[in-house]
Protein backbone atom coordinates (compact mmCIF):
# COMPACT_ATOMS: atom_id res chain seq x y z
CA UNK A 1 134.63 109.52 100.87
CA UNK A 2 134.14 110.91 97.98
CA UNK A 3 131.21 111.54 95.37
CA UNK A 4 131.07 111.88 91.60
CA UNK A 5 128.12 112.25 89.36
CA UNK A 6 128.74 108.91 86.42
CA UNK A 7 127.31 108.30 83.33
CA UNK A 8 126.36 104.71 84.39
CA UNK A 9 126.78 102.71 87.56
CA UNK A 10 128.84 99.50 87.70
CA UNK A 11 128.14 97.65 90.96
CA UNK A 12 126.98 94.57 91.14
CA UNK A 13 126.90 94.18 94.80
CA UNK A 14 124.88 96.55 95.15
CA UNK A 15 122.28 96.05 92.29
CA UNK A 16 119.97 94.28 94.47
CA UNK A 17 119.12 97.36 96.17
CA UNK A 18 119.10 99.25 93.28
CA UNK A 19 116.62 97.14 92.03
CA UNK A 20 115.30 96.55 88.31
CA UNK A 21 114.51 100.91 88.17
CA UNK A 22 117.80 101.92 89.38
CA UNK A 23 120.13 100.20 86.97
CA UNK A 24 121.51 101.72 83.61
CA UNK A 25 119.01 99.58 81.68
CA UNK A 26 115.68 100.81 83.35
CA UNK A 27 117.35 104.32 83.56
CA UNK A 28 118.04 104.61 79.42
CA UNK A 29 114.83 103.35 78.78
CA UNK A 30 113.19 106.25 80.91
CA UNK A 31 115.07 108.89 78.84
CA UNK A 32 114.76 107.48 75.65
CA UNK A 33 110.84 107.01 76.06
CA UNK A 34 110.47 110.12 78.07
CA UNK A 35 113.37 112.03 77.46
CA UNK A 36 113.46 112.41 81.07
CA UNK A 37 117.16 113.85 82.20
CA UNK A 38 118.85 110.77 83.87
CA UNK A 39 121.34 112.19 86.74
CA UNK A 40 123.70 109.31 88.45
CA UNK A 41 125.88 110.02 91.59
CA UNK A 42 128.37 107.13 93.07
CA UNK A 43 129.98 107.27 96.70
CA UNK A 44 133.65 105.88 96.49
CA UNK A 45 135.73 105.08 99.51
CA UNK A 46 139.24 103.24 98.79
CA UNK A 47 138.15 102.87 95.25
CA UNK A 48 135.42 101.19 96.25
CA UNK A 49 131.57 101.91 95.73
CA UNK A 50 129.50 102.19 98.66
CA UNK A 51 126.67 104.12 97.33
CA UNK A 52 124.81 104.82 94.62
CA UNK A 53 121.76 107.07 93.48
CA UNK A 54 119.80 107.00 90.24
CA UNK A 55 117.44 109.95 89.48
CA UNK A 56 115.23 111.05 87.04
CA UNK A 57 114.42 114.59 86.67
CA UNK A 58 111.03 115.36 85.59
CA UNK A 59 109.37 118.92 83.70
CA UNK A 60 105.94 118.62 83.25
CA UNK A 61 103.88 121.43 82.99
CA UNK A 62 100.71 119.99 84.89
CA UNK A 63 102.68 118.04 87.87
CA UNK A 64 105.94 120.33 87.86
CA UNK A 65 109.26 120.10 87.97
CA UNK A 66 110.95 116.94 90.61
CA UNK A 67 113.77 114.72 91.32
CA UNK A 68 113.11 111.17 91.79
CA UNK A 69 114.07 107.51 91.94
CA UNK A 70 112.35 104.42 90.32
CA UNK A 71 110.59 106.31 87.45
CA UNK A 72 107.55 104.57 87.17
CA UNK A 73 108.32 102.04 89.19
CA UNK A 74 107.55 100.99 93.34
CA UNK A 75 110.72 101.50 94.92
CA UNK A 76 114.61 101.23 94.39
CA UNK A 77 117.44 103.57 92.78
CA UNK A 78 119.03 104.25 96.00
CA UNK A 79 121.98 102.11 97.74
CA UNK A 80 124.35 102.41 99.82
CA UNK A 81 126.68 100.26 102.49
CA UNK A 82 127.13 102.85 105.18
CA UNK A 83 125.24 106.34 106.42
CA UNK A 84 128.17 108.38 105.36
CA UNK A 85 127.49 107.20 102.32
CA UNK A 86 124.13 107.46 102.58
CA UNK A 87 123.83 111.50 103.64
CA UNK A 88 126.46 112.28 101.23
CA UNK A 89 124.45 111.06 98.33
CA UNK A 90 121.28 113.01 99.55
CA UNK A 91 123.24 115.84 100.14
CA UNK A 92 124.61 115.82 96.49
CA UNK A 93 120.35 115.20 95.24
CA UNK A 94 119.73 118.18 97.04
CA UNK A 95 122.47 120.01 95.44
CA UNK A 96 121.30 119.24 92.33
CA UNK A 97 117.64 120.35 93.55
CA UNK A 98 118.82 123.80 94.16
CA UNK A 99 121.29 124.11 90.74
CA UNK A 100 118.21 123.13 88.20
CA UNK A 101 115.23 124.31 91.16
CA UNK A 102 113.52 121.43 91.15
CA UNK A 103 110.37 121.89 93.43
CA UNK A 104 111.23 118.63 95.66
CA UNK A 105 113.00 115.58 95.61
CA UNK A 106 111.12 111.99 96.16
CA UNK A 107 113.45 108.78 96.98
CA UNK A 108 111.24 105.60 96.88
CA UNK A 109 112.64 103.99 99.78
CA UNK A 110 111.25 100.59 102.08
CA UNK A 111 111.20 100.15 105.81
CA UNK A 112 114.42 98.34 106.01
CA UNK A 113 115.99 101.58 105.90
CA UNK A 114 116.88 103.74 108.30
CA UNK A 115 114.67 107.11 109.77
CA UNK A 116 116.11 110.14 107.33
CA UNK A 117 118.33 113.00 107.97
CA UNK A 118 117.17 116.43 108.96
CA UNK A 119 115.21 118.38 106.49
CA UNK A 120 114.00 115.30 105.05
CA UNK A 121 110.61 114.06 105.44
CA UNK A 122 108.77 111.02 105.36
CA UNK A 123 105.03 109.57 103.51
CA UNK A 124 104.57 106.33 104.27
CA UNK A 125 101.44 105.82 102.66
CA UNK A 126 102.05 102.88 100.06
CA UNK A 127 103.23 99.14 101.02
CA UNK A 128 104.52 96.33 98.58
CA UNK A 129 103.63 92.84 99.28
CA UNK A 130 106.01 90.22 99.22
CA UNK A 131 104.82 85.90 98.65
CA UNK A 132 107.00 83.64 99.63
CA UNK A 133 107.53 81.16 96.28
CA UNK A 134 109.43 78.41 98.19
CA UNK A 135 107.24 76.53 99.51
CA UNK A 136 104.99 73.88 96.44
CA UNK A 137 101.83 75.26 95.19
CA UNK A 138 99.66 72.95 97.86
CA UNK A 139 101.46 74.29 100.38
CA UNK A 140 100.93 77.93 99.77
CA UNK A 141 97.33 77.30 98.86
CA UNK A 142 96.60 76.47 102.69
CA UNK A 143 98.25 79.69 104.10
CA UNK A 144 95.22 81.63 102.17
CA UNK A 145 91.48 82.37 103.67
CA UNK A 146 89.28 79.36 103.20
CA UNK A 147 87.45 81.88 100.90
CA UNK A 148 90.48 82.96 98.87
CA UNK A 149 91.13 79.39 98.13
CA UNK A 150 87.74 78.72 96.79
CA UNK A 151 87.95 81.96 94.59
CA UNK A 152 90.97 80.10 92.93
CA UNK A 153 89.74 76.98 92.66
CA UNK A 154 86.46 78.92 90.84
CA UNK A 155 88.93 80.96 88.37
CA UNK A 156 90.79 77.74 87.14
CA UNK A 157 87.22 76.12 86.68
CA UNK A 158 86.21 78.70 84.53
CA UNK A 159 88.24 77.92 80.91
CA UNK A 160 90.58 80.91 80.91
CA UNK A 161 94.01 80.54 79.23
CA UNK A 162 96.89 82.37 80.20
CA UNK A 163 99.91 83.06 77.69
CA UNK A 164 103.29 84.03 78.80
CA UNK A 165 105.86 85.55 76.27
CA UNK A 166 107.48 88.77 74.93
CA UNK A 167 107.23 90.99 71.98
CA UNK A 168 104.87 88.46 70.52
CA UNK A 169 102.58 89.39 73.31
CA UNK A 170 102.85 92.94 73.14
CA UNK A 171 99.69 94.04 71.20
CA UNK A 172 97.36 92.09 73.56
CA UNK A 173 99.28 92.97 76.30
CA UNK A 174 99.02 96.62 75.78
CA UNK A 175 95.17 96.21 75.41
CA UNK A 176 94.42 94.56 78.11
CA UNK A 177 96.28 97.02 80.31
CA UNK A 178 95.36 100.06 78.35
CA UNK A 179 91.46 99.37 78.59
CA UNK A 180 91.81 98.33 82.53
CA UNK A 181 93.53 101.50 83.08
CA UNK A 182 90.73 103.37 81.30
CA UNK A 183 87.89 101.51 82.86
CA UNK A 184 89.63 103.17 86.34
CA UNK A 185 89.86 106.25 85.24
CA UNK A 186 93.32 106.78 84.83
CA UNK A 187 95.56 107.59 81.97
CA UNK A 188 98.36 105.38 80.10
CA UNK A 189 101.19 105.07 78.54
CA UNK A 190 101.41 104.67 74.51
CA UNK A 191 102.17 100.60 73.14
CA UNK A 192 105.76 102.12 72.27
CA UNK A 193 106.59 102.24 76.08
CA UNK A 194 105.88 98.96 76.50
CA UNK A 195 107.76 97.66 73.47
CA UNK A 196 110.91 99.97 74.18
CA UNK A 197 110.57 98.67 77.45
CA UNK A 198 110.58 94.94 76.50
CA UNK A 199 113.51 95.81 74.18
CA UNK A 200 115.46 97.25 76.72
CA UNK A 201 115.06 94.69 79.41
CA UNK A 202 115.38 91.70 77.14
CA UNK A 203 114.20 88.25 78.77
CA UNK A 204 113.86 89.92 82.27
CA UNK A 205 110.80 91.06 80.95
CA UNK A 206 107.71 88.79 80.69
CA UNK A 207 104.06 89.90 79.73
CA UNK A 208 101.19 87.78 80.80
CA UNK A 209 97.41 87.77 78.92
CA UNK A 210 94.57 85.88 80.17
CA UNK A 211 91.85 85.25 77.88
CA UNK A 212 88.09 83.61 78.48
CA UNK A 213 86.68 80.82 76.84
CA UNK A 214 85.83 82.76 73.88
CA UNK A 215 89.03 83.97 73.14
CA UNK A 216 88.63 87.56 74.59
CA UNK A 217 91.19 88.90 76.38
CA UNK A 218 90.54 89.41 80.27
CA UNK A 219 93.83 90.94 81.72
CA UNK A 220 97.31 91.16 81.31
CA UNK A 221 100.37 92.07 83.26
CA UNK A 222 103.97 93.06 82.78
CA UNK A 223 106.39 91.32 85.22
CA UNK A 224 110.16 91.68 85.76
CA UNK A 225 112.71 89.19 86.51
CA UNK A 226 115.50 90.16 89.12
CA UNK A 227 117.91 87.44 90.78
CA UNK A 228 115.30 85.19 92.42
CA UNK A 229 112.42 88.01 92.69
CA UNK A 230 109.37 88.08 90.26
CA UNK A 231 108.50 91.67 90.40
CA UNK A 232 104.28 92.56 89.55
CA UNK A 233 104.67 96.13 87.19
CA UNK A 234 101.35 96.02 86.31
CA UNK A 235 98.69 93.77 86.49
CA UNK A 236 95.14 94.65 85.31
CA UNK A 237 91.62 92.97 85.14
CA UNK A 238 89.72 93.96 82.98
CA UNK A 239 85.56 95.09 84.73
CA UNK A 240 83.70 92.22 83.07
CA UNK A 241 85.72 89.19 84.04
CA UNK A 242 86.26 90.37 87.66
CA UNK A 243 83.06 88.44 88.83
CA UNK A 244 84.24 85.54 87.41
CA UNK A 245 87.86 85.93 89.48
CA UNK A 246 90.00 86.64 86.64
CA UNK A 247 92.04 88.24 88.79
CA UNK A 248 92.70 85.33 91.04
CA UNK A 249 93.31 83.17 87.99
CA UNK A 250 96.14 85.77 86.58
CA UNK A 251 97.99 85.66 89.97
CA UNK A 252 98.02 82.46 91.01
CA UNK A 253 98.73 81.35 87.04
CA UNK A 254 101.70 83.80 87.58
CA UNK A 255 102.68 82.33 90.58
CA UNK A 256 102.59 78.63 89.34
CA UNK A 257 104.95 79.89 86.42
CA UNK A 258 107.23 81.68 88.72
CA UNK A 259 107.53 78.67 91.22
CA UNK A 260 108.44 76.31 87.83
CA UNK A 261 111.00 78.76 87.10
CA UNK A 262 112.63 78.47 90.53
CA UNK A 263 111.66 81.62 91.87
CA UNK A 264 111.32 82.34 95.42
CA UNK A 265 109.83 85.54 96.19
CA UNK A 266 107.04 87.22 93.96
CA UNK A 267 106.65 90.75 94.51
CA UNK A 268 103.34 92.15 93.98
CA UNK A 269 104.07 95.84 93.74
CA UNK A 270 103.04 98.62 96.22
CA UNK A 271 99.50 99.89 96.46
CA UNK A 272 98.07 102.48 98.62
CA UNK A 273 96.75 101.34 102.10
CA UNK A 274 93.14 101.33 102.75
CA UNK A 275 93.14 101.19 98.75
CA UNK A 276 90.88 97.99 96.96
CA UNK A 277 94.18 96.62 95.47
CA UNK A 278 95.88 96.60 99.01
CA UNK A 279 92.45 94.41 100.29
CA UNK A 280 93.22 92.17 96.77
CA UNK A 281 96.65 91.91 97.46
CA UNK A 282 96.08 91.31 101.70
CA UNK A 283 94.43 87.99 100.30
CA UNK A 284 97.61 86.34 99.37
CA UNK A 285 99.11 85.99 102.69
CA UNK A 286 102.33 88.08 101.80
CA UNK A 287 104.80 89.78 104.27
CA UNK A 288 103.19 93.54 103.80
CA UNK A 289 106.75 95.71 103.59
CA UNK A 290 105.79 99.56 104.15
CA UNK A 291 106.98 102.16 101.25
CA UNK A 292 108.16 104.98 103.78
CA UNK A 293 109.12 107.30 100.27
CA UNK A 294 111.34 110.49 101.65
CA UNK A 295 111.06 113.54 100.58
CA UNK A 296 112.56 117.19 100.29
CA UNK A 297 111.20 120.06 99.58
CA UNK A 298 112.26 123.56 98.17
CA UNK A 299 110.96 126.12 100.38
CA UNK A 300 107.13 127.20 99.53
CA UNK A 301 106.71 123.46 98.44
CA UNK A 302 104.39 120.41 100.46
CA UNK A 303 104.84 116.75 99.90
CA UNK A 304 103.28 116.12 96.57
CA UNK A 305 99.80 114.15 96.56
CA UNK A 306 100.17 112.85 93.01
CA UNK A 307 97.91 109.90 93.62
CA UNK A 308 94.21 108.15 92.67
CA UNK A 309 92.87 108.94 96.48
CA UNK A 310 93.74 112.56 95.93
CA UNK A 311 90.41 114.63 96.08
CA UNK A 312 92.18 116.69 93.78
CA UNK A 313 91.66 114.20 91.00
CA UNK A 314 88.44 112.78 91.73
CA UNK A 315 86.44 114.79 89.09
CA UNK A 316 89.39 114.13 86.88
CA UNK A 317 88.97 109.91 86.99
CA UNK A 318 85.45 110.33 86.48
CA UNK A 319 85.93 112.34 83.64
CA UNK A 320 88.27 110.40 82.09
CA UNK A 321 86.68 107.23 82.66
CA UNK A 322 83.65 108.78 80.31
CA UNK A 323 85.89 109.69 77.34
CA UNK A 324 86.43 107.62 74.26
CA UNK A 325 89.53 105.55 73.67
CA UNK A 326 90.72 107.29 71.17
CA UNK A 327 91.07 110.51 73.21
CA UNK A 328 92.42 108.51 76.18
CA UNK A 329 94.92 106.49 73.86
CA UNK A 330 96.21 110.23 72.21
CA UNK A 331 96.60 112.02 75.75
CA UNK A 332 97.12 109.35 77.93
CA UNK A 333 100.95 109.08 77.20
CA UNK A 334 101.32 113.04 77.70
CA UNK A 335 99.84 113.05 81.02
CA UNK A 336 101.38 109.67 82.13
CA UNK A 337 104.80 111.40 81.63
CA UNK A 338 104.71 113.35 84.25
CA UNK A 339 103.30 110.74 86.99
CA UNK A 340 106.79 108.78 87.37
């Protein structure tokens, strides 16, 4: 078996594991945004793939310098069709580690997977949540809390509009997101992210806007389109129109649109356990699917805790949540950058 470091990857039978972060389009758009070093390896047996690994190397001056998969994204960017292949591509991350001394290396990986090697070492403190699209909206309606359902049934009683689209959606995309993230205290990226993003991706990217009654925009999300998975990148309600279940109207809006489409799983994108968006998420009846993210470290290092539950950051979120938009809006991006 052998291993090469590519300047793309070309495998389709493997792109499912990849995922949307791990192929050459998600990957450019990371280092043309970020300019983020993009480092590819392939395993080859018989002139065959049977492995691939997609990382991003990070500098950042506040949250150091790493290795890792699925830049700003849940999990992915790591594949391969035997352990062979599988050790032989870690071994060739931590390689790289050593040659440009990264301080650790962080490969988003899901339960499915096996336990790691030696050396390597585990977190498994996020989970994704997966909803099963196949069955017809009634259907799916009656697998949620008698509660949950009436939440939804409030929301579509309540005159908000969704709109689904592209570039044409971007500014009101960007600030709904951008003023949700704010409201929690934590920073964001600039609108060009957003729009490269859209640009790169092409029609597998969607944004979603929900507006009230008035016209005012309530929330917004960015979603991405893979095979037949729906895949939640961000999704954010904004503080006023929670009460009113704006959230519940964006999802289940989203969810109608994805079953028209002919979708059949919607991903809702990991949060942290114990957090309020896993209790949000817990609501829609999905199959939880455990992040168990591997790590290793350079010697002297500890698994980074680059996270909103950090106590670390605590007087940081409330800070930031008390700061104007325009400061938010100007350092936002810089911080962001670092936070893959």
């Amino acid at each position: 078996m052998n291993i090469q470091k590519v300047n793309s990857i070309n495998a389709p039978h493997l792109e499912n594991q990849l995922s949307y972060v791990g192929l050459d389009s998600w990957m450019n758009f990371v280092h043309e945004i970020y300019q983020h070093k993009i480092h590819r390896f392939v395993a080859t047996e018989n002139n065959h793939i049977t492995g691939a690994l997609s990382l991003a190397e990070i500098k950042h001056p506040i949250f150091g310098h790493y290795l890792s998969t699925a830049p700003f994204g849940n999990y992915g960017g790591f594949a391969f069709q035997n352990e062979s292949a599988r050790n032989k591509l870690l071994e060739s991350a931590k390689q790289l580690a050593v040659e440009v001394e990264a301080e650790y290396i962080s490969i988003r990986f899901d339960e499915s997977a096996s336990s790691p090697p030696d050396n390597w070492l585990t977190n498994p403190i996020y989970q994704t949540y997966l909803i099963d699209l196949t069955l017809n909206p009634d259907d799916l309606l009656k697998k949620f809390s008698s509660d949950h359902r009436n939440h939804i049934r409030k929301s579509l009683k309540k005159n908000f509009q969704i709109r689904f689209g592209h570039l044409d959606l971007l500014d009101d995309a960007y600030e709904a997101i951008a003023k949700s993230m704010h409201e929690l205290g934590s920073p964001y990226h600039a609108k060009k992210y957003l729009q490269t993003m859209a640009q790169y991706l092409g029609e597998a990217l969607q944004f979603a806007v929900t507006y009230d009654s008035r016209g005012k925009i309530t929330g917004g999300g960015v979603f991405i389109y893979q095979d037949k998975t729906i895949f939640n990148l961000h999704a954010n309600i904004l503080h006023f129109a929670r009460s009113n279940y704006a959230g519940e109207f964006l999802y289940w809006s989203v969810i109608e649109h994805a079953m028209q489409k002919g979708f059949s799983t919607f991903d809702l994108g990991r949060s942290l356990i114990g957090s309020g968006n896993d209790m949000f998420k817990s609501k829609w009846a999905p199959q939880k699917k455990l992040l168990s993210y591997w790590y290793w470290l350079a010697k002297g290092n500890e698994i980074p805790s680059l996270n909103q539950k950090s106590p670390k950051f605590q007087l940081a979120i409330a800070v930031w949540k008390r700061l104007p938009s325009f400061v938010v809006r100007l350092i936002g991006p810089y911080l962001i950058r670092g936070l893959v």
